[in-house]
C-alpha atoms as a PDB file:
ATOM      1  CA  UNK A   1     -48.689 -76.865   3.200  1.00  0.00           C
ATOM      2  CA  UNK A   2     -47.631 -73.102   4.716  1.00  0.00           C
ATOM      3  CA  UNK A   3     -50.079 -71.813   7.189  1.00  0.00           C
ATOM      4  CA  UNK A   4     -52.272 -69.305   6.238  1.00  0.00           C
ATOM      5  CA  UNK A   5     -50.492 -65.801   6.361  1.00  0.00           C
ATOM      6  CA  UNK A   6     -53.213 -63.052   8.530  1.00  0.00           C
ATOM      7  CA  UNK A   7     -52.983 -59.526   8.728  1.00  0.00           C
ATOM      8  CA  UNK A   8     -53.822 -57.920  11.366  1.00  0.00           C
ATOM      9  CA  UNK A   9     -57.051 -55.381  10.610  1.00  0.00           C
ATOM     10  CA  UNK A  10     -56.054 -51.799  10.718  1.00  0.00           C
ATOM     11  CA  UNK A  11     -59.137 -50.097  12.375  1.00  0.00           C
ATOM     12  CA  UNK A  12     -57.731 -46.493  12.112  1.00  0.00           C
ATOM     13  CA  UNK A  13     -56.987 -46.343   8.621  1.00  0.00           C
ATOM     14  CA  UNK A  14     -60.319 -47.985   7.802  1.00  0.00           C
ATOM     15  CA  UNK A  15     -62.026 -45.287   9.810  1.00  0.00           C
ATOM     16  CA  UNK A  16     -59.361 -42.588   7.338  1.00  0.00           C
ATOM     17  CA  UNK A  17     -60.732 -44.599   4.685  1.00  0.00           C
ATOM     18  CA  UNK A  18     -64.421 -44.090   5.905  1.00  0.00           C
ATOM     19  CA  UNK A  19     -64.370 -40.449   6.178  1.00  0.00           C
ATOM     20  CA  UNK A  20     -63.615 -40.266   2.418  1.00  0.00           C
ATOM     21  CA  UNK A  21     -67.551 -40.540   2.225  1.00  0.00           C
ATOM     22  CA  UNK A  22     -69.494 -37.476   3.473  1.00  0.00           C
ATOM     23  CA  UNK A  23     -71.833 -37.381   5.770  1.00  0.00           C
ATOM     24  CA  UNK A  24     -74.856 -35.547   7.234  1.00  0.00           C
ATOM     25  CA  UNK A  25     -74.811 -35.042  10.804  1.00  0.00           C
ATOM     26  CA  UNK A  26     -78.083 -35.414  13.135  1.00  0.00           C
ATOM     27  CA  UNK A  27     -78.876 -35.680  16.584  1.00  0.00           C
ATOM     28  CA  UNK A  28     -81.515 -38.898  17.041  1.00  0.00           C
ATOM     29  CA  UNK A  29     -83.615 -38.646  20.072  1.00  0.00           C
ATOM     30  CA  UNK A  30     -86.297 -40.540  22.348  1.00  0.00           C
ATOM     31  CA  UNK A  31     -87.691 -40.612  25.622  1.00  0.00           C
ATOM     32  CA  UNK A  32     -87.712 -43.667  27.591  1.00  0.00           C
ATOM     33  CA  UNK A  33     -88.885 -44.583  30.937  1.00  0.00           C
ATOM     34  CA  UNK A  34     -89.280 -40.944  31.544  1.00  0.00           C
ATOM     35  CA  UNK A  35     -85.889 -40.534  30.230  1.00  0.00           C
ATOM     36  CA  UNK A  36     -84.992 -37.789  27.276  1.00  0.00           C
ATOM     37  CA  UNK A  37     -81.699 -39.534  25.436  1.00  0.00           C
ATOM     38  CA  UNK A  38     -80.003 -38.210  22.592  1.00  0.00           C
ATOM     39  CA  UNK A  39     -77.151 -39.090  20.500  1.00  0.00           C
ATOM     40  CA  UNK A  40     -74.714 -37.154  17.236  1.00  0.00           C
ATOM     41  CA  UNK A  41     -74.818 -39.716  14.648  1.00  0.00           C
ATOM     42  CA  UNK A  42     -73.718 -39.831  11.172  1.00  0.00           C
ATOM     43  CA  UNK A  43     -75.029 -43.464  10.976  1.00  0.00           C
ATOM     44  CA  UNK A  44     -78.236 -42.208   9.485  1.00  0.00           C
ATOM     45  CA  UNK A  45     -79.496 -43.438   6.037  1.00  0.00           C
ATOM     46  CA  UNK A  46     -82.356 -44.059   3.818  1.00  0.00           C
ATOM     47  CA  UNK A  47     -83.879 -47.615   3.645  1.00  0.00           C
ATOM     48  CA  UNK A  48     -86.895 -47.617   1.996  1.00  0.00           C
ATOM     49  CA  UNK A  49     -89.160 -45.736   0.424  1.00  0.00           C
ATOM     50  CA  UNK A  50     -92.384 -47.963   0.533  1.00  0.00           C
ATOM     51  CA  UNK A  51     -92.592 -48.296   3.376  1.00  0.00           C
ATOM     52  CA  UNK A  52     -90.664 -45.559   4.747  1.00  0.00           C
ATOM     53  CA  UNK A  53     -87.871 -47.111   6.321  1.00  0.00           C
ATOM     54  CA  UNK A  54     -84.710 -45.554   7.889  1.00  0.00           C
ATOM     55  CA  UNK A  55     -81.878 -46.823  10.095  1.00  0.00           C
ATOM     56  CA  UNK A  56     -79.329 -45.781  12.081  1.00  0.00           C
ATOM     57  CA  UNK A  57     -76.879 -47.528  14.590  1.00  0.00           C
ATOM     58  CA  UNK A  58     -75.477 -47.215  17.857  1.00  0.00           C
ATOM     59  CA  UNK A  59     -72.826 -48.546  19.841  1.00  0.00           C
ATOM     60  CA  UNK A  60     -73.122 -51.760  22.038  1.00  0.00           C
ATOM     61  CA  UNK A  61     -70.766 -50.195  24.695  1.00  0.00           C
ATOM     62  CA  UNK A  62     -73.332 -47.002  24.859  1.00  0.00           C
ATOM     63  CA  UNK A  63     -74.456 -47.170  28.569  1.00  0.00           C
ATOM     64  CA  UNK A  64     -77.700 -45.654  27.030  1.00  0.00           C
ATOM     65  CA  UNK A  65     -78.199 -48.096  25.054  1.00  0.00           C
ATOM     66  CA  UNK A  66     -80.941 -50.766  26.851  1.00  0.00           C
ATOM     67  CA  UNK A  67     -82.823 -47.519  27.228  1.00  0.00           C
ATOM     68  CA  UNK A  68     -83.090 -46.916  23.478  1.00  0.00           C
ATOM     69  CA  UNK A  69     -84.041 -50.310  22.647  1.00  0.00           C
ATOM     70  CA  UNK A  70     -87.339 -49.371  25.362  1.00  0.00           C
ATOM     71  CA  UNK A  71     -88.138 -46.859  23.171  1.00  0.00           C
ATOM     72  CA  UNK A  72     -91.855 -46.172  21.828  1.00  0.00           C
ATOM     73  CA  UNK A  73     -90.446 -43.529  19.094  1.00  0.00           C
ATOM     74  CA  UNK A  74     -87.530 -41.823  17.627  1.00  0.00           C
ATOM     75  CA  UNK A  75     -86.706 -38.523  16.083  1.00  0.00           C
ATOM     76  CA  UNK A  76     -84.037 -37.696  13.697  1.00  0.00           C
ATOM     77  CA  UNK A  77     -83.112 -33.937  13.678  1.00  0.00           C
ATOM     78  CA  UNK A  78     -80.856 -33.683  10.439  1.00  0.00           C
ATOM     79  CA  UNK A  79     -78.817 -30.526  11.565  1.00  0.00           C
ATOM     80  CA  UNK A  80     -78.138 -27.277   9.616  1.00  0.00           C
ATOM     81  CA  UNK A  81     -74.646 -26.365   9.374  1.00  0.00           C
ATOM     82  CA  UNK A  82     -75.026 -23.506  11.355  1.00  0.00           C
ATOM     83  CA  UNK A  83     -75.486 -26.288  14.673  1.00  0.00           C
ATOM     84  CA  UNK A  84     -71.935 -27.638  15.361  1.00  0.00           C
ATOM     85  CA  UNK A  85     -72.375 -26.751  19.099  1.00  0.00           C
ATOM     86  CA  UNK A  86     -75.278 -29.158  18.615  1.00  0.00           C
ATOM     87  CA  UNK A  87     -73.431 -31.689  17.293  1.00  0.00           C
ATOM     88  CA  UNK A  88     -70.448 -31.307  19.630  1.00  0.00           C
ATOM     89  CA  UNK A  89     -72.520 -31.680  23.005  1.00  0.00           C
ATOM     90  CA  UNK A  90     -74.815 -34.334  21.588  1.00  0.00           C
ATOM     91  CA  UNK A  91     -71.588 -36.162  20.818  1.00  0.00           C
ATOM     92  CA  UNK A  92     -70.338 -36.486  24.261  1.00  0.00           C
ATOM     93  CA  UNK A  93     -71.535 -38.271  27.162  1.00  0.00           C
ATOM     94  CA  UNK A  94     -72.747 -36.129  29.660  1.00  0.00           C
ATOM     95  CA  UNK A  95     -75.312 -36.008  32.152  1.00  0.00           C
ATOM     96  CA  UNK A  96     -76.302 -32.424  31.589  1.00  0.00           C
ATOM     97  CA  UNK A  97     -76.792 -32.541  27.690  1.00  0.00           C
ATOM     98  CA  UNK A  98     -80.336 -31.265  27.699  1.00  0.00           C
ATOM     99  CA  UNK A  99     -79.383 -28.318  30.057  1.00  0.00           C
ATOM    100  CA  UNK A 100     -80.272 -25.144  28.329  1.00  0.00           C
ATOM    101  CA  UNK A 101     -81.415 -27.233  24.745  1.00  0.00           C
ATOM    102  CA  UNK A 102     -84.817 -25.851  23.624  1.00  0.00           C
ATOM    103  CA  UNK A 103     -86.886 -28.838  22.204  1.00  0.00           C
ATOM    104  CA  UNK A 104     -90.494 -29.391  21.081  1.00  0.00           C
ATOM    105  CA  UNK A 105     -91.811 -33.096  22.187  1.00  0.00           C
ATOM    106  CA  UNK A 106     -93.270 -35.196  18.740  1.00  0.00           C
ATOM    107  CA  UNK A 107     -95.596 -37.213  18.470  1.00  0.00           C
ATOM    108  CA  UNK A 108     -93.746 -40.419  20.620  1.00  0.00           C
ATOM    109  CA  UNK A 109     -92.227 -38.071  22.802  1.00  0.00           C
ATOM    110  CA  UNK A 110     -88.935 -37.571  21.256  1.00  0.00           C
ATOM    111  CA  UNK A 111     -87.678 -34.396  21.379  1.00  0.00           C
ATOM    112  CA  UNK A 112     -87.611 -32.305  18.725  1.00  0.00           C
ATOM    113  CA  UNK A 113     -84.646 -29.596  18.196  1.00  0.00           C
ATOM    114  CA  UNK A 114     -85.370 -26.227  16.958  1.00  0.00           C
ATOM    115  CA  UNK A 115     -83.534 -24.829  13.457  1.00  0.00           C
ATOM    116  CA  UNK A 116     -82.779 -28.471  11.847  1.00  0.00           C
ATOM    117  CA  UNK A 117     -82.498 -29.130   8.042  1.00  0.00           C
ATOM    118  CA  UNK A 118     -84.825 -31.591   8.450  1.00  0.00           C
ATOM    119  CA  UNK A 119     -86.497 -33.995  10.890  1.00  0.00           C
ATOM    120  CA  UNK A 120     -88.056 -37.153  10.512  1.00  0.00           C
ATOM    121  CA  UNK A 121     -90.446 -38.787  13.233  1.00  0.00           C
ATOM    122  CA  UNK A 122     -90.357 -42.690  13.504  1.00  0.00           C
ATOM    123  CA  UNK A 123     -91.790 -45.617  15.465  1.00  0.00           C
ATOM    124  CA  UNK A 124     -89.553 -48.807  16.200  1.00  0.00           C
ATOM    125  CA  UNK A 125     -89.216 -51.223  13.135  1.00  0.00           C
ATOM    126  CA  UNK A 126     -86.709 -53.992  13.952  1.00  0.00           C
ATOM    127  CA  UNK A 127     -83.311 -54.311  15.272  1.00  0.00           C
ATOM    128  CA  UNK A 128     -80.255 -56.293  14.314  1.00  0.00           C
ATOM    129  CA  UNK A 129     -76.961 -57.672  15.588  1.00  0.00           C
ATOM    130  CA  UNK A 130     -74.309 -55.284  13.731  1.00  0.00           C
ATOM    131  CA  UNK A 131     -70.925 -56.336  15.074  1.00  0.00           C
ATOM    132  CA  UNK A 132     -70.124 -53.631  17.786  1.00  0.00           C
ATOM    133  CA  UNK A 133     -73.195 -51.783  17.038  1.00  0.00           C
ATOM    134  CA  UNK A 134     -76.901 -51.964  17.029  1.00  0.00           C
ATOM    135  CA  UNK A 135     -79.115 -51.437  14.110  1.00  0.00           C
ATOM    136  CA  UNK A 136     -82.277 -49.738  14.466  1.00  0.00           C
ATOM    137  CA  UNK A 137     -84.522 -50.025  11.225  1.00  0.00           C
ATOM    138  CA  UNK A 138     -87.840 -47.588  12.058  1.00  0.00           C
ATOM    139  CA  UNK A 139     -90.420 -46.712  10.032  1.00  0.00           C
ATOM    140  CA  UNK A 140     -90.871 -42.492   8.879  1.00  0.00           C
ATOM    141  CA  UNK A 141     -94.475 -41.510  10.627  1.00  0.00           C
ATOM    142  CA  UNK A 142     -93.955 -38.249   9.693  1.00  0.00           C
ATOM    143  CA  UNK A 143     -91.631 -35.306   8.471  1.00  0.00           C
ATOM    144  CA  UNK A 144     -90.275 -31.901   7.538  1.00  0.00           C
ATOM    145  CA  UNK A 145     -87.798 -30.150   5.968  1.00  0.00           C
ATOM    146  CA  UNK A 146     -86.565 -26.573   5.503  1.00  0.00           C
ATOM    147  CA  UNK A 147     -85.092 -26.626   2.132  1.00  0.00           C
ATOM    148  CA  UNK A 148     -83.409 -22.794   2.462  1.00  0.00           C
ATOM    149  CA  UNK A 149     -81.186 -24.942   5.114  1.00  0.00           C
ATOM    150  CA  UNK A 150     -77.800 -26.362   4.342  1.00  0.00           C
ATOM    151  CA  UNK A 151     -76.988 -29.425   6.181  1.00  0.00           C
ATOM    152  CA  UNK A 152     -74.177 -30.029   8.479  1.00  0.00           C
ATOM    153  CA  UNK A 153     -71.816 -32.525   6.928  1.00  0.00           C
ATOM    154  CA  UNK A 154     -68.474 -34.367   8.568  1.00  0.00           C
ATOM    155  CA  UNK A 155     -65.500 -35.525   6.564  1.00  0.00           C
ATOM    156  CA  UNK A 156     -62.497 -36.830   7.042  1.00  0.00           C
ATOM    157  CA  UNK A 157     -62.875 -36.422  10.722  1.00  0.00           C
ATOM    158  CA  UNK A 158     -63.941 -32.500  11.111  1.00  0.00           C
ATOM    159  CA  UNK A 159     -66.739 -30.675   9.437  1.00  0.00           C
ATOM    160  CA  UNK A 160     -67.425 -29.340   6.140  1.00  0.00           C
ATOM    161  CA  UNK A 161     -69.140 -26.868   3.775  1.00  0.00           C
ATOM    162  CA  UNK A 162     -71.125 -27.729   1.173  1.00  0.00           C
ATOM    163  CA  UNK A 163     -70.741 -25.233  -1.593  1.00  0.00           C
ATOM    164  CA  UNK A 164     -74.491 -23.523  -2.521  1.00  0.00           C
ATOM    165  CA  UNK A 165     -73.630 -23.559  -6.379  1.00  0.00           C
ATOM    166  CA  UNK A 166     -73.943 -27.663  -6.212  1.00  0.00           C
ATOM    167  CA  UNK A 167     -77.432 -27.110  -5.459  1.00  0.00           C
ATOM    168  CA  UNK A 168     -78.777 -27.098  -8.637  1.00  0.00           C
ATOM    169  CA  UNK A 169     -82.331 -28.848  -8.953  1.00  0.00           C
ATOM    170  CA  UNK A 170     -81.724 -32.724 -10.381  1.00  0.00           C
ATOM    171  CA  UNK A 171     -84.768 -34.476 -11.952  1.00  0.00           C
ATOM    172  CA  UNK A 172     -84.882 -36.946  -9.851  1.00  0.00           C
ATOM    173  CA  UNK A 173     -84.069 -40.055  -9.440  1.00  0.00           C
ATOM    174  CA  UNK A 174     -81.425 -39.419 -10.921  1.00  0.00           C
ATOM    175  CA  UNK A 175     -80.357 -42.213 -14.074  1.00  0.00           C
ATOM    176  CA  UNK A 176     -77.204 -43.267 -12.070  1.00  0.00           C
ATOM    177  CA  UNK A 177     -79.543 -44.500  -8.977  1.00  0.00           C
ATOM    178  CA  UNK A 178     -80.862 -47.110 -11.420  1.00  0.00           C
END
């Protein structure tokens, strides 16, 4: 019998591959141990509606990372396209993020950002094992949205434009969600 043949996994065309599918862009933020912390993610999504569950991931190399699992609350500022400097410093790790960011604190003390699309407050759910990242499942406490907003989206590894003429208004659900 012929060993078994492997390929090796190509992680850089499955990321190409991955950027096929849109995404928004937000910046999730906490506060813990008297520490602000927040993070660009496009790892946001939907979980549940009853009860209002949503997730999002980071990675297990973040050096942030125990500090986020500490945390009492989240917030998820969904960012209006208009906020790609947002995004961009978010995105990196540096010290001096929060230098010169106006924020509101919510209700866990997770700062909120001014001029989002949308933001959604949450408390701490569950987490899981997710290969090289974290999941964070946490449950919507409360929310708002500014529907005259477009979002920011990424694609295919840069930002894009969604065009305002897709917006027309969908009964919803929609018969293909079901």
């Amino acid at each position: 019998m012929a060993p078994e043949l492997k390929t090796a996994f190509d992680q850089q065309a499955f990321r190409q591959a991955l950027g096929q599918f849109p995404t928004g862009v937000c910046v999730v933020t906490c506060t813990a141990e008297f520490e602000r912390l927040g993070m660009t993610m496009s790892s946001f999504n939907c979980l549940s509606l009853d009860p209002p569950l949503i997730l999002f991931s980071i990675d297990r190399k973040a050096a942030s990372l125990p500090l986020w699992e500490k945390a009492e609350g989240y917030a998820v500022n969904v960012l209006a396209e208009n906020q790609k400097e947002i995004s961009n410093r978010f995105a990196k790790s540096l010290s001096n993020k929060w230098e010169g960011t106006r924020f509101a604190h919510g209700q866990f003390g997770a700062p909120l950002l001014p001029g989002v699309a949308a933001v959604f407050e949450c408390i701490p759910w569950a987490k899981y094992d997710g290969g090289d990242h974290t999941l964070f499942i946490a449950e919507v406490t409360s929310f708002s949205s500014s529907v005259d907003r477009m979002p920011l989206v990424f694609s295919k590894g840069r930002y894009a434009a969604l065009q305002s003429t897709e917006f027309v208004a969908p009964l919803w659900p929609l018969d293909i969600h079901y």
